[in-house]
Protein backbone atom coordinates (compact mmCIF):
# COMPACT_ATOMS: atom_id res chain seq x y z
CA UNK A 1 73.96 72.62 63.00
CA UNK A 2 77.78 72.26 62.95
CA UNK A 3 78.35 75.62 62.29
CA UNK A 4 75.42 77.14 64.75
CA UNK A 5 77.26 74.46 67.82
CA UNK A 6 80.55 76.05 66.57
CA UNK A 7 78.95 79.97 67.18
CA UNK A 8 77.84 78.92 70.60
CA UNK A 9 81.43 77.44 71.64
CA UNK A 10 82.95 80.98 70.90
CA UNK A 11 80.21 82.96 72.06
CA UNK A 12 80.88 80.74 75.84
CA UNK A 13 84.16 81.41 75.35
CA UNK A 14 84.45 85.09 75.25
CA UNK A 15 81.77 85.11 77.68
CA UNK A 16 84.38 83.32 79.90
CA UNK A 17 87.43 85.45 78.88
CA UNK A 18 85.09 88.74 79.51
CA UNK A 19 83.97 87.28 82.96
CA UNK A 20 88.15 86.28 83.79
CA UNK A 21 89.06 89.55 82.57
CA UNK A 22 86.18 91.28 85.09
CA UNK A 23 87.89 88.82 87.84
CA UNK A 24 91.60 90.26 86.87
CA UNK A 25 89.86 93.87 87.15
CA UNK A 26 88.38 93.11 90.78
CA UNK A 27 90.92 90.99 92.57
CA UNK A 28 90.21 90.13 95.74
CA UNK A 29 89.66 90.77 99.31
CA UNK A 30 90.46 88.52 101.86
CA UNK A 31 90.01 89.07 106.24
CA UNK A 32 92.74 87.43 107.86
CA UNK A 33 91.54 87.01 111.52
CA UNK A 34 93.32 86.24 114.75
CA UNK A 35 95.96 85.93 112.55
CA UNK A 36 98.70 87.72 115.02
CA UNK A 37 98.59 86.61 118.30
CA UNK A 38 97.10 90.09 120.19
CA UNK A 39 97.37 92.01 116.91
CA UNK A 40 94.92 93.33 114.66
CA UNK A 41 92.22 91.56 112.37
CA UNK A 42 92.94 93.15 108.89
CA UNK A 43 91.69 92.73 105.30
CA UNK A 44 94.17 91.84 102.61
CA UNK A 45 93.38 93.22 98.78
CA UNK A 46 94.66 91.23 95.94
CA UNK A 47 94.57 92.79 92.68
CA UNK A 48 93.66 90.52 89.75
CA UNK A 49 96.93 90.20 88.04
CA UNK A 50 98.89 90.01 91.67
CA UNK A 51 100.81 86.24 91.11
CA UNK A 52 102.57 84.76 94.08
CA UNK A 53 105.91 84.29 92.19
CA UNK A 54 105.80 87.25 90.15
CA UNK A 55 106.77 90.65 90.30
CA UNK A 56 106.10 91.87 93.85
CA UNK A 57 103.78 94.58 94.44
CA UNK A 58 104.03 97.93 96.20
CA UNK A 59 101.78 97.95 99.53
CA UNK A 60 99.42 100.34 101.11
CA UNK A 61 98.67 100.15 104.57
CA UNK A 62 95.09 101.85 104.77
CA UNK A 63 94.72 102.93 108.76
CA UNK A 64 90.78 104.10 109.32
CA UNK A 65 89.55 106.92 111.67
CA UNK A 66 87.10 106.40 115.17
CA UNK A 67 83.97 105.69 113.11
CA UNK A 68 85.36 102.52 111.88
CA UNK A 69 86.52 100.72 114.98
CA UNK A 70 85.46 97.60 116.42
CA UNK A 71 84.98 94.28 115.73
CA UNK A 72 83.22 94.13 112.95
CA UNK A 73 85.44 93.81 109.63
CA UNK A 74 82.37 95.12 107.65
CA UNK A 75 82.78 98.14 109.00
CA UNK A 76 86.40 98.56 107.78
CA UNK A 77 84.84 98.56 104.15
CA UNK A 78 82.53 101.37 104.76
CA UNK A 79 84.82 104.17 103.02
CA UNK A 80 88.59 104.32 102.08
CA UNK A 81 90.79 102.67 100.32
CA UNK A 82 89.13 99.49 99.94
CA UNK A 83 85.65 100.93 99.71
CA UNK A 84 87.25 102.52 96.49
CA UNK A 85 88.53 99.70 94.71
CA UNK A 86 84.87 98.18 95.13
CA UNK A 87 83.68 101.67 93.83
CA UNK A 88 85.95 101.10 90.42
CA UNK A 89 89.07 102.88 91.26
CA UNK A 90 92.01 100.12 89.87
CA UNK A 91 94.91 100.62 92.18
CA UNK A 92 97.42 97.76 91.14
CA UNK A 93 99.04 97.43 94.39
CA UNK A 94 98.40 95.13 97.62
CA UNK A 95 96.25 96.90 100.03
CA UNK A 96 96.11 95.56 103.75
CA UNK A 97 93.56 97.33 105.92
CA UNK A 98 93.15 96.74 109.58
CA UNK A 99 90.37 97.34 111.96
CA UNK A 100 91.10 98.96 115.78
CA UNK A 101 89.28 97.87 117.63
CA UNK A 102 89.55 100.69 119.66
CA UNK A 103 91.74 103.61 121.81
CA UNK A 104 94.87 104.52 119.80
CA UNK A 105 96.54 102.71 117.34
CA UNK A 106 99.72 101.03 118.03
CA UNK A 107 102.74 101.31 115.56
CA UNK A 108 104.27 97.55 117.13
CA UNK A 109 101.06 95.65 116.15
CA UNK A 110 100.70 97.51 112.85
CA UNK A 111 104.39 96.56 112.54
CA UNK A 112 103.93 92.69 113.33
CA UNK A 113 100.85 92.91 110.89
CA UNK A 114 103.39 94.27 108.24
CA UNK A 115 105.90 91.79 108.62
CA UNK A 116 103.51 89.22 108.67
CA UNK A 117 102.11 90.68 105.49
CA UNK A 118 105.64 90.92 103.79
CA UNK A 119 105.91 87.07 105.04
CA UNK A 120 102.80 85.89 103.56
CA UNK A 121 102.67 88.23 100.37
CA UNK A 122 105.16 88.67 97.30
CA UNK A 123 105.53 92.76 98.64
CA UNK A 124 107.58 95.07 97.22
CA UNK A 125 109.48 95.41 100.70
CA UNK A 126 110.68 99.13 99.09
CA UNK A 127 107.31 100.51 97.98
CA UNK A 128 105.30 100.43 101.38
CA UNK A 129 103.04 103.53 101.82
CA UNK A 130 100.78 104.24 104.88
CA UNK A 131 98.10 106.39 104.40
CA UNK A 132 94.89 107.45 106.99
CA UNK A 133 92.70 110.11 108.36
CA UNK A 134 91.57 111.58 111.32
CA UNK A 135 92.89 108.55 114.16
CA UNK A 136 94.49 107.13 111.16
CA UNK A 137 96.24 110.37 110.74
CA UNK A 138 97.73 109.91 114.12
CA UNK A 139 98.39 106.19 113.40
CA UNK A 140 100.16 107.30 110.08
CA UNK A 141 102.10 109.53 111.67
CA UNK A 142 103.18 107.46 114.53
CA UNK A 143 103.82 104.21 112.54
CA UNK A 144 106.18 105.99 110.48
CA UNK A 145 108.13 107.97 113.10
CA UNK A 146 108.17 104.51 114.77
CA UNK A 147 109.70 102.72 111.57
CA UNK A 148 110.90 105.39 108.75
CA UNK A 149 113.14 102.74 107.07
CA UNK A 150 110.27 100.24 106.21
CA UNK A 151 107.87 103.77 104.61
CA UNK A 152 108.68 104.73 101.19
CA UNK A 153 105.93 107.34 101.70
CA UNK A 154 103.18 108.83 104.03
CA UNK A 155 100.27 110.32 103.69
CA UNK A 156 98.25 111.69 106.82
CA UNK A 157 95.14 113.47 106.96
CA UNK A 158 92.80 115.74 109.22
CA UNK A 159 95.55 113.81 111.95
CA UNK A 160 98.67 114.71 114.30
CA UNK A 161 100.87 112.67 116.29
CA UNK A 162 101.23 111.28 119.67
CA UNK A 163 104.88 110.76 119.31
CA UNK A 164 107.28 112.57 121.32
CA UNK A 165 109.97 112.70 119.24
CA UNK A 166 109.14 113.38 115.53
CA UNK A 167 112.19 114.26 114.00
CA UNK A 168 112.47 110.30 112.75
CA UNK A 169 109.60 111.49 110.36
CA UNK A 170 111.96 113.73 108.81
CA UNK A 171 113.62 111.09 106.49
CA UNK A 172 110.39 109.82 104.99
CA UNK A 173 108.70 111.90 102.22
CA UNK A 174 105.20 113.24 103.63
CA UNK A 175 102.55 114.92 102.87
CA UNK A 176 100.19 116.31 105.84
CA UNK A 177 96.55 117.74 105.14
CA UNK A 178 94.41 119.65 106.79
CA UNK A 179 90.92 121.59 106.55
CA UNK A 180 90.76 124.64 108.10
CA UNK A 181 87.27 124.28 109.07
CA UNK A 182 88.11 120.86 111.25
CA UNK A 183 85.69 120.74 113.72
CA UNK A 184 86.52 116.90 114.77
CA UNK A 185 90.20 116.85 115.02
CA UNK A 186 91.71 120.48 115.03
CA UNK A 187 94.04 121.91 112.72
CA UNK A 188 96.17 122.73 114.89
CA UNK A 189 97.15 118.79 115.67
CA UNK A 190 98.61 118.64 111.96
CA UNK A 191 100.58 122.29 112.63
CA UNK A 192 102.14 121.07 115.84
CA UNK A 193 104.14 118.17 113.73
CA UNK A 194 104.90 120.60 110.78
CA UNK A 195 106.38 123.51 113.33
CA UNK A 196 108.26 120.59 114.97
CA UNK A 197 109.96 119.24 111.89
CA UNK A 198 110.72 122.82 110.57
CA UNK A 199 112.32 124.31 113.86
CA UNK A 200 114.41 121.27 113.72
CA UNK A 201 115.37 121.64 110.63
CA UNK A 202 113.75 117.80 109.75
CA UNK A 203 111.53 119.42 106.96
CA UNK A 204 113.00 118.89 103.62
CA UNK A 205 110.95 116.01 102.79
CA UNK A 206 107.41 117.32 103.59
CA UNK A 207 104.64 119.04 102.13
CA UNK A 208 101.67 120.36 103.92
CA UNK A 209 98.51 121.89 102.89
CA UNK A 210 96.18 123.99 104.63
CA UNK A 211 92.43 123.40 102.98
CA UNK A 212 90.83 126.44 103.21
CA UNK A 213 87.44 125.87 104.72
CA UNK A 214 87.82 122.36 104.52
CA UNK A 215 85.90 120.12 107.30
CA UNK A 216 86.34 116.42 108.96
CA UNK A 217 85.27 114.60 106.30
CA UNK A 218 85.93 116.67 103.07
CA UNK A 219 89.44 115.08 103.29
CA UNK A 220 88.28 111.57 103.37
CA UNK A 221 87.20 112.32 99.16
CA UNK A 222 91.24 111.63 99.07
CA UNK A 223 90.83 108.06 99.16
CA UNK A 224 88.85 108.02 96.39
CA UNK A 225 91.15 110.23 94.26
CA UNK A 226 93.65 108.80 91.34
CA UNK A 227 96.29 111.77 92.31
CA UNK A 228 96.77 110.03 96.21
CA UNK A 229 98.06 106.68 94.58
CA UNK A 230 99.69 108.26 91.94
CA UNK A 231 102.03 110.20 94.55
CA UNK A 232 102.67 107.69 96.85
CA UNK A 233 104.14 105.12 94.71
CA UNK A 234 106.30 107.98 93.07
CA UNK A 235 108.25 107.13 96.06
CA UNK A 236 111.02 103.93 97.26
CA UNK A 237 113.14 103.52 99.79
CA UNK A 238 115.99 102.96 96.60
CA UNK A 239 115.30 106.85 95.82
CA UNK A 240 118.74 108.41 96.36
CA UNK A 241 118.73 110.68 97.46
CA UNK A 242 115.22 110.55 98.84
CA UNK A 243 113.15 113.62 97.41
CA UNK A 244 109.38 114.22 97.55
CA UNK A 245 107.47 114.62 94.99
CA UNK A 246 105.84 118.05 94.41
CA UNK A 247 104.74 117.32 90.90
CA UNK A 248 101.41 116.76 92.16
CA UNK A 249 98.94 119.10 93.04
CA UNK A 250 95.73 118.38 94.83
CA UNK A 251 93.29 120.83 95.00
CA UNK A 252 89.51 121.05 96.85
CA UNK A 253 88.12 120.91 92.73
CA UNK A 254 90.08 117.62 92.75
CA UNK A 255 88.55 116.13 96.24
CA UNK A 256 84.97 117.37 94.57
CA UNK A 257 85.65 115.86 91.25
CA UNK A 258 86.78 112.55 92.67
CA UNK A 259 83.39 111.75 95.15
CA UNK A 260 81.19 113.12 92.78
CA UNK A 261 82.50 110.42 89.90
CA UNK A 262 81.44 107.53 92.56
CA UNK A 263 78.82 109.05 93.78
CA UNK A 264 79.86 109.02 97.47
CA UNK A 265 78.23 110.57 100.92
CA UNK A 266 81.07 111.33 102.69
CA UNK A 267 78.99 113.60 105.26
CA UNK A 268 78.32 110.70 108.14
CA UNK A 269 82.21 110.97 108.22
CA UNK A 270 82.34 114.48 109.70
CA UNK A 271 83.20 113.34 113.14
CA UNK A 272 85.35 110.61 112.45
C-alpha cells in the first residue's frame, strides 16, 4: 500500500513538472488596455522562462496590416507573430503587439507604447526589432525612420513609407520584401524607399528582395518562419560597426515550408 501511495506521489509529480514545463513552453499573453492615455491597446507576450529580475529580453514590436484594425484585441491574434507562438513556434523574446484602431499608424504612440513597455518590462533596451506587413509595412518603416537609435533591426513587408525624409532609415539594418504580384499594396511602394536610400547613398545597411510572383498575403507566411527571428536578433544597437546580416536567405520554398508545418490559410489575408 506504502509502496503503491509512494508510485502515485511521483506519478503527480511529474505530471506537475510536465504540466510547469508546458507553462514555461507557452508563456503568456497579456492585453494591456487604456494603458497610455490616447495611445494604443496592445498585447504583451511573456515567454515562460521571461523573470522580472533576470536577464532582459530582446523585444519585437509586431505592427498588423488593415484587416486587423479596430477595437477588438481578438482580432490582433488572428495571424502574425503572436498567432505563431500559439501555433508552436518558441520565440524566446518579449513580443508586444498593438491594435490600430484605424487610418495610419503613428510612430509617437507606438513610441510612448515602447517606452512604456521598456518601463514596465525587464527589455533588452538594445535588441528591439519592429517587424509588419502591408500597413504595418508602412508603420515599420515610419517608426524606425522616426526613432533609428531605439531599432536594432527592421523588417517590413508588402509596405512603403509615408515619411518624407528616409535617409534616417539608413543607419538601421533592414530588410524590405516585396511580391511582385502585389495586388493590395503595390510593389512599387517598397521600390520608392529602396531608390531613395540608394541615390542617397543611405543603403549600406539594407537588403531587399523582389518575390517573384509573390501576392498580398504570400508574405504574411514570414511570421510564421524560424529564419525572420533568427535574423532580427542577429542584430544590437552595441554592433560596431553596425552591419546587416546577409547570412540568411529566405526563399518562396521557405515561406511554403513554414505555413504548411502549421497548417495555416493565409488566403483571407490577400487584401490586407
Amino acid at each position: 500500500m506504502k509502496r503503491l501511495t509512494t508510485v502515485i506521489i511521483i506519478i503527480i509529480l511529474l505530471s506537475v513538472a510536465r504540466m510547469n514545463a508546458q507553462d514555461m513552453q507557452k508563456g503568456q499573453f497579456t492585453a494591456e488596455k487604456n494603458v497610455i492615455d490616447g495611445g494604443y491597446n496592445f498585447w504583451v507576450y511573456t515567454p515562460g522562462d521571461y523573470e522580472p529580475d533576470g536577464h532582459p529580453l530582446p523585444l519585437i514590436i509586431f505592427l498588423h496590416g488593415a484587416s486587423l484594425c479596430g477595437n477588438n484585441m481578438q482580432r490582433v491574434l488572428r495571424y502574425g507573430t503572436l498567432d505563431a507562438i500559439q501555433k508552436g513556434m518558441r520565440i524566446p523574446m518579449l513580443v508586444v503587439a498593438p491594435q490600430n484602431p484605424g487610418g495610419a499608424w503613428k510612430p509617437s504612440k507606438l513610441n510612448d507604447m515602447l517606452e512604456w513597455v521598456k518601463d514596465s518590462f525587464n527589455v533588452d533596451s538594445n535588441r528591439v526589432y519592429v517587424l509588419g506587413m502591408s500597413l504595418g509595412g508602412y508603420g515599420t518603416l515610419d517608426f524606425t525612420a522616426a526613432y533609428p537609435e531605439k531599432v536594432a533591426a527592421a523588417m517590413a513587408l508588402c509596405g512603403g513609407c509615408s515619411m518624407k525624409d528616409v535617409t534616417p532609415l539608413g543607419s538601421v539594418p533592414l530588410w524590405i520584401m516585396h511580391g511582385t504580384a502585389d495586388r493590395a499594396v503595390g510593389l512599387q511602394n517598397s521600390k520608392r524607399v529602396v531608390s531613395q536610400l540608394q541615390s542617397t547613398g543611405n543603403d549600406h545597411l539594407l537588403r531587399y528582395d523582389w518575390v517573384k510572383g509573390g501576392s498580398h498575403a504570400l508574405l504574411a507566411r514570414m511570421f510564421y518562419l524560424q529564419k525572420t527571428y533568427d535574423w532580427l536578433i542577429s542584430h544590437s544597437l552595441l554592433d560596431n560597426p553596425k552591419e546587416v546580416d546577409n547570412n540568411f536567405s529566405i526563399t518562396r520554398d521557405d515561406m511554403s515550408t513554414s505555413y504548411r508545418s502549421l497548417r495555416i490559410d493565409l488566403s483571407q489575408y490577400e487584401k490586407d
